[in-house]
PDB file of N, CA and C in Angstrom:
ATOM      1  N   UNK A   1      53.461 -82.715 -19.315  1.00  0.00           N
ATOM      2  CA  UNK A   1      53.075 -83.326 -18.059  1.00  0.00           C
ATOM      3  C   UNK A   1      54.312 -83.912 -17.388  1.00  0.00           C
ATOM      4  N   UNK A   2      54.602 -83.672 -16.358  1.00  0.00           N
ATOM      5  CA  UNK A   2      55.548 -84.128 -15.559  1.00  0.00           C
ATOM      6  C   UNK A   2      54.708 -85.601 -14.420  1.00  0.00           C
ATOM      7  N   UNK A   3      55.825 -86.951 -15.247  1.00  0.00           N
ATOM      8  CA  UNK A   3      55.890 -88.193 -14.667  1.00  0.00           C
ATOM      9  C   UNK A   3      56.157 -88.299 -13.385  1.00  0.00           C
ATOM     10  N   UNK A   4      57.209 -87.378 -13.013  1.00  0.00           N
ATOM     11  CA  UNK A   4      58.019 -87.443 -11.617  1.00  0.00           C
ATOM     12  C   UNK A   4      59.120 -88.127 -11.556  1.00  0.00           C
ATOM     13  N   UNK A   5      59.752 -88.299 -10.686  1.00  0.00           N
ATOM     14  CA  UNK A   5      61.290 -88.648 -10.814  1.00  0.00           C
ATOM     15  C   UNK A   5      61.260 -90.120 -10.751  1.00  0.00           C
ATOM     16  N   UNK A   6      61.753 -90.874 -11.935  1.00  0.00           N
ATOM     17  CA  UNK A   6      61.660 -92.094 -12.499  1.00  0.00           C
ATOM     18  C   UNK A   6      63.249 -92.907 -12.482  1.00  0.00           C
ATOM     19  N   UNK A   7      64.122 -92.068 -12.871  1.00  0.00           N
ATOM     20  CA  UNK A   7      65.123 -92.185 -12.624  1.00  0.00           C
ATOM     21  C   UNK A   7      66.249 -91.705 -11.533  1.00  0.00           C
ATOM     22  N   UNK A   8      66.914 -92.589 -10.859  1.00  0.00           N
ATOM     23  CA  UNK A   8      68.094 -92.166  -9.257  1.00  0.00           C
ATOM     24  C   UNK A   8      69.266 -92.620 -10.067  1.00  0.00           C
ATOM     25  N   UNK A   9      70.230 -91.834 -10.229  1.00  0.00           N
ATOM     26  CA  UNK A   9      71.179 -91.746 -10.381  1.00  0.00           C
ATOM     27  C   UNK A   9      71.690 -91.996  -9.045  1.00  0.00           C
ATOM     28  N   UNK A  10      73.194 -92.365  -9.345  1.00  0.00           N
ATOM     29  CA  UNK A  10      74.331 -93.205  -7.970  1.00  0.00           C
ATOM     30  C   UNK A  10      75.442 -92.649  -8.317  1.00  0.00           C
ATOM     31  N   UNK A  11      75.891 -91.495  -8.478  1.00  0.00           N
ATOM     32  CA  UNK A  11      77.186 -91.107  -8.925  1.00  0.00           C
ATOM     33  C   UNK A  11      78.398 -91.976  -8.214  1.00  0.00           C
ATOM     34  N   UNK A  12      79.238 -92.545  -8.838  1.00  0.00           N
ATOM     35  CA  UNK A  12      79.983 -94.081  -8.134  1.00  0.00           C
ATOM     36  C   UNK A  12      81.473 -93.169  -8.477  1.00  0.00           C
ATOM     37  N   UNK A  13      82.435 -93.923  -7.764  1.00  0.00           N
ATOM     38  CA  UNK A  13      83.805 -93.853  -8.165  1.00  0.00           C
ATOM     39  C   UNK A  13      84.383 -94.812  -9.119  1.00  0.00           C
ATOM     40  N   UNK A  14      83.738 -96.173  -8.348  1.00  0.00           N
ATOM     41  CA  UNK A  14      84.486 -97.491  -9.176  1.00  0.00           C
ATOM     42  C   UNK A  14      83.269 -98.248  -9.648  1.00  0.00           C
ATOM     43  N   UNK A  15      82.773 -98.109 -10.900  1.00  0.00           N
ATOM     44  CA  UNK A  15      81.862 -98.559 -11.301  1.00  0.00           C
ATOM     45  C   UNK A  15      81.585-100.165 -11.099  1.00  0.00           C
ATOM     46  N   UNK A  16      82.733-100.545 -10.933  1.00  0.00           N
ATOM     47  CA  UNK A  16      82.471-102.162 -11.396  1.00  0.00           C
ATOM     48  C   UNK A  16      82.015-102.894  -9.512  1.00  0.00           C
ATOM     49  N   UNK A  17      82.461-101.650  -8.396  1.00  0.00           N
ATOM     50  CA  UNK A  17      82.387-102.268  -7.459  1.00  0.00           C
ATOM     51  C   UNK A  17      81.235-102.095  -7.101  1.00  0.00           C
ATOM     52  N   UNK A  18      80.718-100.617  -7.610  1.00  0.00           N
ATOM     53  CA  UNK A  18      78.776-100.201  -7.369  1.00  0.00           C
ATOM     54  C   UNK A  18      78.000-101.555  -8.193  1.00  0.00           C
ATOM     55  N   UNK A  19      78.608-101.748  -9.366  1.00  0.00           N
ATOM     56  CA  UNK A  19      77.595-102.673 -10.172  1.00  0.00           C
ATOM     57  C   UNK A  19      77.204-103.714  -9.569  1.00  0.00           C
ATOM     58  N   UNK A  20      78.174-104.613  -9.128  1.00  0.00           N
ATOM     59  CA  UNK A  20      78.268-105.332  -7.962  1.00  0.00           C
ATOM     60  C   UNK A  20      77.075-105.623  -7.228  1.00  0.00           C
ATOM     61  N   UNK A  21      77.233-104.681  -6.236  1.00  0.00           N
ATOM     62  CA  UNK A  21      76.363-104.123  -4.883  1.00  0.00           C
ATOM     63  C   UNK A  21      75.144-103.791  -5.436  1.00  0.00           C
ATOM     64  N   UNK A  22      74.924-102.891  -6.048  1.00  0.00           N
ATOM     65  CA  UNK A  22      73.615-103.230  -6.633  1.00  0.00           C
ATOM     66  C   UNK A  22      73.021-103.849  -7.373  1.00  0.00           C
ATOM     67  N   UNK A  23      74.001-105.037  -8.072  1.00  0.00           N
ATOM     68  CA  UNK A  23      73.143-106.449  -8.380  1.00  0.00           C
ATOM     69  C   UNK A  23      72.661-107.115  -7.290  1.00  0.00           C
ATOM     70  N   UNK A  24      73.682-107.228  -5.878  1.00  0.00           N
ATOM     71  CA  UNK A  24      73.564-108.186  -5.226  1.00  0.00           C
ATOM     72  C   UNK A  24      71.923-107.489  -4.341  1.00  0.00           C
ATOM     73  N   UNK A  25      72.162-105.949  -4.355  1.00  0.00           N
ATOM     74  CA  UNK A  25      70.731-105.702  -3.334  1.00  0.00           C
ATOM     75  C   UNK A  25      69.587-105.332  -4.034  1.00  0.00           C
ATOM     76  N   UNK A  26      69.423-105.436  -5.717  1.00  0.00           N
ATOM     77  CA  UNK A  26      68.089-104.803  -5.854  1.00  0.00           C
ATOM     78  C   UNK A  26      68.299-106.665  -6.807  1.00  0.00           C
ATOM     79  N   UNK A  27      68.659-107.373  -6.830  1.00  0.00           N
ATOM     80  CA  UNK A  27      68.647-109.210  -7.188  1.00  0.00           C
ATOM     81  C   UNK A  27      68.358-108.874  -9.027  1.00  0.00           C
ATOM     82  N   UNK A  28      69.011-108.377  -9.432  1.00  0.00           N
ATOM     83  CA  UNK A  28      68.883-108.424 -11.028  1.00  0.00           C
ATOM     84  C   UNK A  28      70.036-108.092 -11.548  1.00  0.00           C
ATOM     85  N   UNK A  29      70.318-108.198 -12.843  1.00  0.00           N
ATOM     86  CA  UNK A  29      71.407-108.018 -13.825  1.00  0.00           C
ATOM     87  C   UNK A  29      70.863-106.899 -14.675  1.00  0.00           C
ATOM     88  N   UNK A  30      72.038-105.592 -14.588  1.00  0.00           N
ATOM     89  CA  UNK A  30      71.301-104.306 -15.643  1.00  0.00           C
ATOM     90  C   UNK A  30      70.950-104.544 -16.745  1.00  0.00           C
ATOM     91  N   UNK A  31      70.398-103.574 -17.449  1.00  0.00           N
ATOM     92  CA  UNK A  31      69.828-104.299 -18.754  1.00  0.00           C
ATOM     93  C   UNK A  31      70.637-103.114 -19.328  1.00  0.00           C
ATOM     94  N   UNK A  32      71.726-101.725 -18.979  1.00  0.00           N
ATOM     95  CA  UNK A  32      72.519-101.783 -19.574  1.00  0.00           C
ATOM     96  C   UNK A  32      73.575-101.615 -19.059  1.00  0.00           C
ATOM     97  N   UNK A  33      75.156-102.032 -19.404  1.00  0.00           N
ATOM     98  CA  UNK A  33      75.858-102.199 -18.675  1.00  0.00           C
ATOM     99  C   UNK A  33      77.312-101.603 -19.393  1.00  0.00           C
ATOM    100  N   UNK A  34      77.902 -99.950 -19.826  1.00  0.00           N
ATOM    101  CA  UNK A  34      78.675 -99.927 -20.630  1.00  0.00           C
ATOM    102  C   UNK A  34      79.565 -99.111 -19.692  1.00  0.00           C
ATOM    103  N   UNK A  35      80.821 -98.523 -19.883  1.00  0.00           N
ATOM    104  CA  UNK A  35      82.017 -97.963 -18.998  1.00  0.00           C
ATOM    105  C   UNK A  35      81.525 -96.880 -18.487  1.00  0.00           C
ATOM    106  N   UNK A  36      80.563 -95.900 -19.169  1.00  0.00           N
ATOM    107  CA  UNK A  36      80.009 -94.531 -18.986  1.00  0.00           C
ATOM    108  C   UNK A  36      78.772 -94.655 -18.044  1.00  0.00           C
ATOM    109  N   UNK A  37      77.975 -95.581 -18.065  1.00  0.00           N
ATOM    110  CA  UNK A  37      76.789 -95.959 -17.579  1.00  0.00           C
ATOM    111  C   UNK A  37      76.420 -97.667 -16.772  1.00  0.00           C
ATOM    112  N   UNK A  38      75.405 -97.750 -15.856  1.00  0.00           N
ATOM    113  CA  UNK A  38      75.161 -99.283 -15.774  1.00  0.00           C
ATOM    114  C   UNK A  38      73.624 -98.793 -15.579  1.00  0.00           C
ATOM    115  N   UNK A  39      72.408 -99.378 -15.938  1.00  0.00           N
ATOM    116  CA  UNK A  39      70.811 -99.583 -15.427  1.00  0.00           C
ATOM    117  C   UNK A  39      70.089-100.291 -15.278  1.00  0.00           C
ATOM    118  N   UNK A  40      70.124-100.532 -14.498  1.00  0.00           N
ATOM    119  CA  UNK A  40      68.658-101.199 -13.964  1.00  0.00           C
ATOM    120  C   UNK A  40      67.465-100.919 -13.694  1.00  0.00           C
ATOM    121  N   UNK A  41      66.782-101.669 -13.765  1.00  0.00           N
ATOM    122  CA  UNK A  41      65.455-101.624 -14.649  1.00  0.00           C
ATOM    123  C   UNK A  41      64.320-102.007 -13.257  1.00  0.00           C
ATOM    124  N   UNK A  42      63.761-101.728 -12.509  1.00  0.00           N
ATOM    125  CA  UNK A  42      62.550-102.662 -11.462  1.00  0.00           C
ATOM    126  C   UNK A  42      61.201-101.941 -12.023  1.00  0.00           C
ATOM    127  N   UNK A  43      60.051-102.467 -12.397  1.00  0.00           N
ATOM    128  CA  UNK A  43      59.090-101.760 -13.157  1.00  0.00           C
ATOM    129  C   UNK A  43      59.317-100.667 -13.887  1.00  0.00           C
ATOM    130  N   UNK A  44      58.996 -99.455 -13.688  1.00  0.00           N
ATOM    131  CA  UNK A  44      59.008 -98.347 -14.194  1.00  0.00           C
ATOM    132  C   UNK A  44      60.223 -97.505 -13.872  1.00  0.00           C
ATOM    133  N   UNK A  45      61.082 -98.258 -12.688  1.00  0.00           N
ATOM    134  CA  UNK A  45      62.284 -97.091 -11.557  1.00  0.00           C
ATOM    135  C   UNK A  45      63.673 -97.412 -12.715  1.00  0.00           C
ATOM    136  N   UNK A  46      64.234 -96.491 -12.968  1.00  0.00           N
ATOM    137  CA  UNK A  46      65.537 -97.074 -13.435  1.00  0.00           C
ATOM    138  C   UNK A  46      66.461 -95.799 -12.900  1.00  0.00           C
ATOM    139  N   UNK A  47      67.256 -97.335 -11.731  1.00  0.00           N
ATOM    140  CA  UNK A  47      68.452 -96.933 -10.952  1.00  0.00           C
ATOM    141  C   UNK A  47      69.767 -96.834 -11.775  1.00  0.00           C
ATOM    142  N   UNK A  48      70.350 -95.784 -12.048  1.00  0.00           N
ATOM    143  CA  UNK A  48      71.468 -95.546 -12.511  1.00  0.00           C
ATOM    144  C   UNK A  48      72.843 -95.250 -11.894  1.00  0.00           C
ATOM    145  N   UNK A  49      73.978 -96.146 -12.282  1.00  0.00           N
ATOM    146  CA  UNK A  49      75.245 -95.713 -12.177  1.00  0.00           C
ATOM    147  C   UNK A  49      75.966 -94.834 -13.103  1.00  0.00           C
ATOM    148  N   UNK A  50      76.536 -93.633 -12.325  1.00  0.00           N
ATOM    149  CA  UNK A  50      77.036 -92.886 -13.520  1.00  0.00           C
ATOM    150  C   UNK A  50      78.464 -92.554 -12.772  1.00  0.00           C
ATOM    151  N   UNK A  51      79.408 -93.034 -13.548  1.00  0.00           N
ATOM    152  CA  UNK A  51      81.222 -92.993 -12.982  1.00  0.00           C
ATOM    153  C   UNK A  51      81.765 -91.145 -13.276  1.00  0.00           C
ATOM    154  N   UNK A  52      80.723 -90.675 -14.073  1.00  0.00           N
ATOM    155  CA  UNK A  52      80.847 -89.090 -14.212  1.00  0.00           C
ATOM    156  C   UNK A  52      79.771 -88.337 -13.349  1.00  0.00           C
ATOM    157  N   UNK A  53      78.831 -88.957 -12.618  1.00  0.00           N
ATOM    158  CA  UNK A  53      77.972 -88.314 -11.951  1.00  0.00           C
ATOM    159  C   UNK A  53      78.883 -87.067 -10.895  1.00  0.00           C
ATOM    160  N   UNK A  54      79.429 -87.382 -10.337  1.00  0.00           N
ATOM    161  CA  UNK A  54      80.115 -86.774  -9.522  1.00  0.00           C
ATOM    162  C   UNK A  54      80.605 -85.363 -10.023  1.00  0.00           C
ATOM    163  N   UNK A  55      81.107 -85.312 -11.162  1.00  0.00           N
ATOM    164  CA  UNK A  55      81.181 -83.819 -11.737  1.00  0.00           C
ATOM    165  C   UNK A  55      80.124 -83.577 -12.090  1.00  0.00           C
ATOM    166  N   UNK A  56      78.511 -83.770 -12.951  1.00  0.00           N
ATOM    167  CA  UNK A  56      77.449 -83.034 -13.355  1.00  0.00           C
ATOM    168  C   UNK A  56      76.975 -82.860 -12.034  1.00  0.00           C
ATOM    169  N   UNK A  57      77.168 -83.694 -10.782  1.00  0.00           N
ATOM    170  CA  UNK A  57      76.071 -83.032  -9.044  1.00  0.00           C
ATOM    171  C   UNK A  57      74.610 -83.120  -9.190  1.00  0.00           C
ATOM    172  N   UNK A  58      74.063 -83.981 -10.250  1.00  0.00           N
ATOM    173  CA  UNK A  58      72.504 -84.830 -10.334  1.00  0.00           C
ATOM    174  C   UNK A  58      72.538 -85.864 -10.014  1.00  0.00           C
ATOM    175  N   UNK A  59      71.412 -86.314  -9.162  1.00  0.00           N
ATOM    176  CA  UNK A  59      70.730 -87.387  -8.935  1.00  0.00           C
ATOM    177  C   UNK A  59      69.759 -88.446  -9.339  1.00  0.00           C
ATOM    178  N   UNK A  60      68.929 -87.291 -10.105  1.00  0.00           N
ATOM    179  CA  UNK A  60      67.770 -87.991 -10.662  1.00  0.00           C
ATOM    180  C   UNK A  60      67.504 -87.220 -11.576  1.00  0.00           C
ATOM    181  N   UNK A  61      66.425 -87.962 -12.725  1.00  0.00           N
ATOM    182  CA  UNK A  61      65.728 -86.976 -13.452  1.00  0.00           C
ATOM    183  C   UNK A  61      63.948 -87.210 -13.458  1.00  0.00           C
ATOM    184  N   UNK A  62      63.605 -86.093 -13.180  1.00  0.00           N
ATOM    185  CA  UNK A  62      62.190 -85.435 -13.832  1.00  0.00           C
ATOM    186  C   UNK A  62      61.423 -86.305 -15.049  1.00  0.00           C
ATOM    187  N   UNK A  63      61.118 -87.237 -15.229  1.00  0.00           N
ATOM    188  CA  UNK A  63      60.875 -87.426 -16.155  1.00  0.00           C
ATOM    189  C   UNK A  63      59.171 -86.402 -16.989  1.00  0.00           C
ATOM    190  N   UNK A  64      59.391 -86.328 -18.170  1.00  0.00           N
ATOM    191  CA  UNK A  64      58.471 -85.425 -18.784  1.00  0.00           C
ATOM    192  C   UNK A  64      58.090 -85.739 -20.005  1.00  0.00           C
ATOM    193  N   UNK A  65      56.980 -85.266 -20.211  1.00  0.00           N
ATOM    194  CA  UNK A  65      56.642 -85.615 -22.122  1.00  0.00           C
ATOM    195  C   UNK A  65      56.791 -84.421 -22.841  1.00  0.00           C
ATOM    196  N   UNK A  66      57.133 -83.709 -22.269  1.00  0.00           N
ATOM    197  CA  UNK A  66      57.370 -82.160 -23.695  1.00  0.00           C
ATOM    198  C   UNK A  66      59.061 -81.418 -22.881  1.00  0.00           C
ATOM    199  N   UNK A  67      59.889 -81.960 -22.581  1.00  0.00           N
ATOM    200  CA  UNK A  67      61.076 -81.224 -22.574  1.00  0.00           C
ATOM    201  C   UNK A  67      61.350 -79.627 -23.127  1.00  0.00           C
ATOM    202  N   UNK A  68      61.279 -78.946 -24.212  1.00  0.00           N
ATOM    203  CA  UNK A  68      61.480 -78.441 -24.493  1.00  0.00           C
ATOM    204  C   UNK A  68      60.351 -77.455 -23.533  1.00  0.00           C
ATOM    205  N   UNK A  69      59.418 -77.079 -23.516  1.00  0.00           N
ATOM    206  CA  UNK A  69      58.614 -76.674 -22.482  1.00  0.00           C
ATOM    207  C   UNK A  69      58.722 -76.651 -21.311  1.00  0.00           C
ATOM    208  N   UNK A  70      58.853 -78.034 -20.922  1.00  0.00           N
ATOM    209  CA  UNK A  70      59.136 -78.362 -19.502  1.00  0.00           C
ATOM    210  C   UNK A  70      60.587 -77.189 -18.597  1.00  0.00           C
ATOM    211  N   UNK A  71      61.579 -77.559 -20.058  1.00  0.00           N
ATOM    212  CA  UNK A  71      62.816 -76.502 -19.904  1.00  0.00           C
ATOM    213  C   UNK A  71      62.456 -75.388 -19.584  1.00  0.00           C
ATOM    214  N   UNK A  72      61.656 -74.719 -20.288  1.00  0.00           N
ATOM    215  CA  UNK A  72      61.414 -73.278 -21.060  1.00  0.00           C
ATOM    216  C   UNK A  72      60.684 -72.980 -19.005  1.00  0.00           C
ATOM    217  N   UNK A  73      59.726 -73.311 -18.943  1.00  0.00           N
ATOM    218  CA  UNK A  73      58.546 -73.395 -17.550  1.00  0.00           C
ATOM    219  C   UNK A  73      60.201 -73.841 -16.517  1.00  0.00           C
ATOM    220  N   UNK A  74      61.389 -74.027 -16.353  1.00  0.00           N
ATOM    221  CA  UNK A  74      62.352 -73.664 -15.262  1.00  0.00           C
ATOM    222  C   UNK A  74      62.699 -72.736 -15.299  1.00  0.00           C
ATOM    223  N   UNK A  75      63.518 -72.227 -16.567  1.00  0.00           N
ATOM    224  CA  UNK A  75      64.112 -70.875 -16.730  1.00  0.00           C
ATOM    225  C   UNK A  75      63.306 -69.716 -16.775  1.00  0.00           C
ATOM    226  N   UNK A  76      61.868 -70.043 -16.979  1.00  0.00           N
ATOM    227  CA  UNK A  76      61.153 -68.328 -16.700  1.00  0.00           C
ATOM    228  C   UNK A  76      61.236 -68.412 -15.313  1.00  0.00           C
ATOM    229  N   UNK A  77      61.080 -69.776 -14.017  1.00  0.00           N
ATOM    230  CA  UNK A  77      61.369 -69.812 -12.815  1.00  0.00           C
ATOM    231  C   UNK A  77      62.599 -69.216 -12.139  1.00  0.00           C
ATOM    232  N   UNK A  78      63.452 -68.924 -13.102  1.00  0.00           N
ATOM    233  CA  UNK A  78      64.847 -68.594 -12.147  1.00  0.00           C
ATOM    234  C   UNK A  78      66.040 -69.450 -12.447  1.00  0.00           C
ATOM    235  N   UNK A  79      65.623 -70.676 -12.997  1.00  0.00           N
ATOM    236  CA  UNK A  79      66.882 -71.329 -13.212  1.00  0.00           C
ATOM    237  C   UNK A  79      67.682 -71.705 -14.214  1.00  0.00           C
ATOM    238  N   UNK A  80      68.886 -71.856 -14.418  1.00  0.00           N
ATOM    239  CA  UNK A  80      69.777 -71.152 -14.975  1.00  0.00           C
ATOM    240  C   UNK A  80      70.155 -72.896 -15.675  1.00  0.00           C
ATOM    241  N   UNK A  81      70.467 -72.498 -17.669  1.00  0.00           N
ATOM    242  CA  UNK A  81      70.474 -73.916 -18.445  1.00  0.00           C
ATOM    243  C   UNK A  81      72.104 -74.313 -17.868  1.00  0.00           C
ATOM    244  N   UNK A  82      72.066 -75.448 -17.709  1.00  0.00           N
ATOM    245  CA  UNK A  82      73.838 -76.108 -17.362  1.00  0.00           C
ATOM    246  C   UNK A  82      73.765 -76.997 -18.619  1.00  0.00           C
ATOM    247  N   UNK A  83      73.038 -78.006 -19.055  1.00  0.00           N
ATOM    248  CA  UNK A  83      73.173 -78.919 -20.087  1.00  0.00           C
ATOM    249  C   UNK A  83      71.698 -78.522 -21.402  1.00  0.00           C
ATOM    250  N   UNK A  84      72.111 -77.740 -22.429  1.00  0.00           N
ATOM    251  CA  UNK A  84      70.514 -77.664 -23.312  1.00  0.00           C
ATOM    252  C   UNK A  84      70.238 -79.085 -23.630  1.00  0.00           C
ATOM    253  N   UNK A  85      68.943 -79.049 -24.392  1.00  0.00           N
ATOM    254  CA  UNK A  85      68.235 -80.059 -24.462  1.00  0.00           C
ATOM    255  C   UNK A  85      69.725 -81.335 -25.722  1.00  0.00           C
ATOM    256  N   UNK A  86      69.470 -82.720 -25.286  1.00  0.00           N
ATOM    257  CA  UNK A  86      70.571 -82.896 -26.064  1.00  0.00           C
ATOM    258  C   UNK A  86      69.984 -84.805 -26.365  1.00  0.00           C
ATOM    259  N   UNK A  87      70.055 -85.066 -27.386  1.00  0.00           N
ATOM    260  CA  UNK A  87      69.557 -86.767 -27.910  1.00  0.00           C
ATOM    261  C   UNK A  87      70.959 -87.629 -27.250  1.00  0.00           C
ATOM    262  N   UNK A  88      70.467 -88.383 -25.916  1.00  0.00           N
ATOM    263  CA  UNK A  88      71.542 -89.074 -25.613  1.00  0.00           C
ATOM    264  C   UNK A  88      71.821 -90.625 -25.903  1.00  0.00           C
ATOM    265  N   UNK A  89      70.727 -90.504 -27.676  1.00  0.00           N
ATOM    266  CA  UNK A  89      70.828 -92.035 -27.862  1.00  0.00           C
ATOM    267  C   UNK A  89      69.530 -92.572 -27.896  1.00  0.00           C
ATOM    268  N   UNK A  90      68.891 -92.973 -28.986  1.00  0.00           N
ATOM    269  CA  UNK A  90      67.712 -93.769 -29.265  1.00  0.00           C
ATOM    270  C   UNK A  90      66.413 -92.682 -29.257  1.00  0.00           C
ATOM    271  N   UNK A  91      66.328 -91.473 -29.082  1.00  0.00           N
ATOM    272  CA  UNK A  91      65.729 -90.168 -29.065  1.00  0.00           C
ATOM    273  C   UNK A  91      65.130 -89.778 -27.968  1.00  0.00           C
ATOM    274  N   UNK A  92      66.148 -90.203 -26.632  1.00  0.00           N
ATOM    275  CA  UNK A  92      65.858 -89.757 -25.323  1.00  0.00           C
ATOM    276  C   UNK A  92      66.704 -88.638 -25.589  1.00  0.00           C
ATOM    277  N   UNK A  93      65.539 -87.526 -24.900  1.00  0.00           N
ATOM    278  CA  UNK A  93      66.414 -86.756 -24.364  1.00  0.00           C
ATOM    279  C   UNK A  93      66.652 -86.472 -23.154  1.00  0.00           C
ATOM    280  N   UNK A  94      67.685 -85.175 -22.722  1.00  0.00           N
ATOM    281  CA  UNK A  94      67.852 -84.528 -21.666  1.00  0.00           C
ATOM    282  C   UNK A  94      68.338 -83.209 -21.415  1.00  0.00           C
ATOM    283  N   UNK A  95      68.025 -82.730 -20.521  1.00  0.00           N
ATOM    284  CA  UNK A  95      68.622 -81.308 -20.218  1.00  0.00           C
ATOM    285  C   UNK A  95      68.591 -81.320 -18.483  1.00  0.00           C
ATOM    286  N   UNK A  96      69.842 -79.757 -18.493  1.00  0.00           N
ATOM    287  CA  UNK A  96      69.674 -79.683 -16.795  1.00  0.00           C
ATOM    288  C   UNK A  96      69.584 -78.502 -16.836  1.00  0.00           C
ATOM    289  N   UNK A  97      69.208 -78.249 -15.702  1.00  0.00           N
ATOM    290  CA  UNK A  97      69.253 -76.989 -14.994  1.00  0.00           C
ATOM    291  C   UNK A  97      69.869 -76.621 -13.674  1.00  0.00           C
ATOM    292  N   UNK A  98      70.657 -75.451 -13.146  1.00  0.00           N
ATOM    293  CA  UNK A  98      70.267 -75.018 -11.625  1.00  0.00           C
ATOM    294  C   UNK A  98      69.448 -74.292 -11.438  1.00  0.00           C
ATOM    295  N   UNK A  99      69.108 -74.746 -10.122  1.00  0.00           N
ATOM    296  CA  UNK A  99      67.909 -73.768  -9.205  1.00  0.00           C
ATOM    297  C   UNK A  99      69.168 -72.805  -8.609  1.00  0.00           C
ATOM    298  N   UNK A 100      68.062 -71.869  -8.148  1.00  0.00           N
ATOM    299  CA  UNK A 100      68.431 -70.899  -7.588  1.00  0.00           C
ATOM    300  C   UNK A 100      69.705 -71.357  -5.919  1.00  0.00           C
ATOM    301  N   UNK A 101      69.296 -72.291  -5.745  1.00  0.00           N
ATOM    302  CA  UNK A 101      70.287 -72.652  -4.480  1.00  0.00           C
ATOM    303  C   UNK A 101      71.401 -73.411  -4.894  1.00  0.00           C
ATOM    304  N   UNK A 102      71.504 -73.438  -6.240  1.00  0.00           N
ATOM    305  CA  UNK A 102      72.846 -74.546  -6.937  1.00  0.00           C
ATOM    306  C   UNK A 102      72.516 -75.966  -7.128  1.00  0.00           C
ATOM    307  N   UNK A 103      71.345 -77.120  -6.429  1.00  0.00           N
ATOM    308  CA  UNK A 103      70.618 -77.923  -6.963  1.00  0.00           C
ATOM    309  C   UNK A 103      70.583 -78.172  -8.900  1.00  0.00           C
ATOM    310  N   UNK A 104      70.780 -79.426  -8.993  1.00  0.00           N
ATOM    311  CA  UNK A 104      70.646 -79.683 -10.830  1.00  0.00           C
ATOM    312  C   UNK A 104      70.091 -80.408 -10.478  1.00  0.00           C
ATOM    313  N   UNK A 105      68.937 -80.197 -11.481  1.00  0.00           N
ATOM    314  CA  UNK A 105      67.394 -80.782 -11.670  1.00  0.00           C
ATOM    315  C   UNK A 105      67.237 -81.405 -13.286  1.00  0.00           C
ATOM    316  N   UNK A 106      67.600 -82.533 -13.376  1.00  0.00           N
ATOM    317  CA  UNK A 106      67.489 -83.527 -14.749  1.00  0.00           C
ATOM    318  C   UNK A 106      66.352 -83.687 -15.255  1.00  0.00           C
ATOM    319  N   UNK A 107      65.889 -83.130 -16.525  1.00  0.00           N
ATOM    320  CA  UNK A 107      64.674 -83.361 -17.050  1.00  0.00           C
ATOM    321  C   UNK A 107      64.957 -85.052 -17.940  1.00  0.00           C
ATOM    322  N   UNK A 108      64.408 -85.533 -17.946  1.00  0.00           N
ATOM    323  CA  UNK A 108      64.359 -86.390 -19.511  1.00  0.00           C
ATOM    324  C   UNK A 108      62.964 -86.932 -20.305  1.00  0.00           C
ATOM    325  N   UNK A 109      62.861 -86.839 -21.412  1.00  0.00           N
ATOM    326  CA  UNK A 109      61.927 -87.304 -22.377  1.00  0.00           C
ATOM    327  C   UNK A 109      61.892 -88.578 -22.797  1.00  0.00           C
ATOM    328  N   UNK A 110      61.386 -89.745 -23.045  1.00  0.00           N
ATOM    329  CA  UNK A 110      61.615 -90.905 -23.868  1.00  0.00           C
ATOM    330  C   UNK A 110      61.302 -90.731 -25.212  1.00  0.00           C
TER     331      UNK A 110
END
């Protein structure tokens, strides 16, 4: 079952100056905050800084409860694996894909 897009990525240059700015406009302190990553948390939305976003060209992810499926149901669609399914820590996963127009479409699992 697809959640829908739960997570916005912010692909930043200078992390520490995005962190900033989006403490000061969404009024909270991330709940995580490391050189690779920063997140924040507002109910269910978690806004992400990513200082490498800029080379992967994602925004958000898909969130889903069966990944491996979810994957499988893009690529019989046409689109082509960029990242396979991969544990990025605590047994979230993720994977990407492109669509057919060059678009990367972030799945993730909790």
């Amino acid at each position: 079952m697809n959640q829908g897009i739960k997570t916005i990525i912010y692909p930043v240059k200078d992390l520490a100056h995005a962190k900033a700015l989006f403490n000061k406009l969404l009024g909270i302190e991330p709940y995580v905050d490391e050189k690779y990553y920063v997140g924040f948390r507002i109910g269910d939305q978690e806004i992400g800084l990513d200082p490498n976003g800029h080379k992967q060209g994602m925004t958000g992810y898909y969130h889903v409860d069966n990944i491996k499926k979810s994957l499988q149901s893009l690529l019989d669609a046409g689109a082509q694996v960029q990242q396979e399914v991969k544990d990025v820590g605590g047994g979230r996963l993720t994977a990407f894909v492109k669509d057919v127009d060059g678009n990367i479409i972030g799945l993730i699992q909790e």
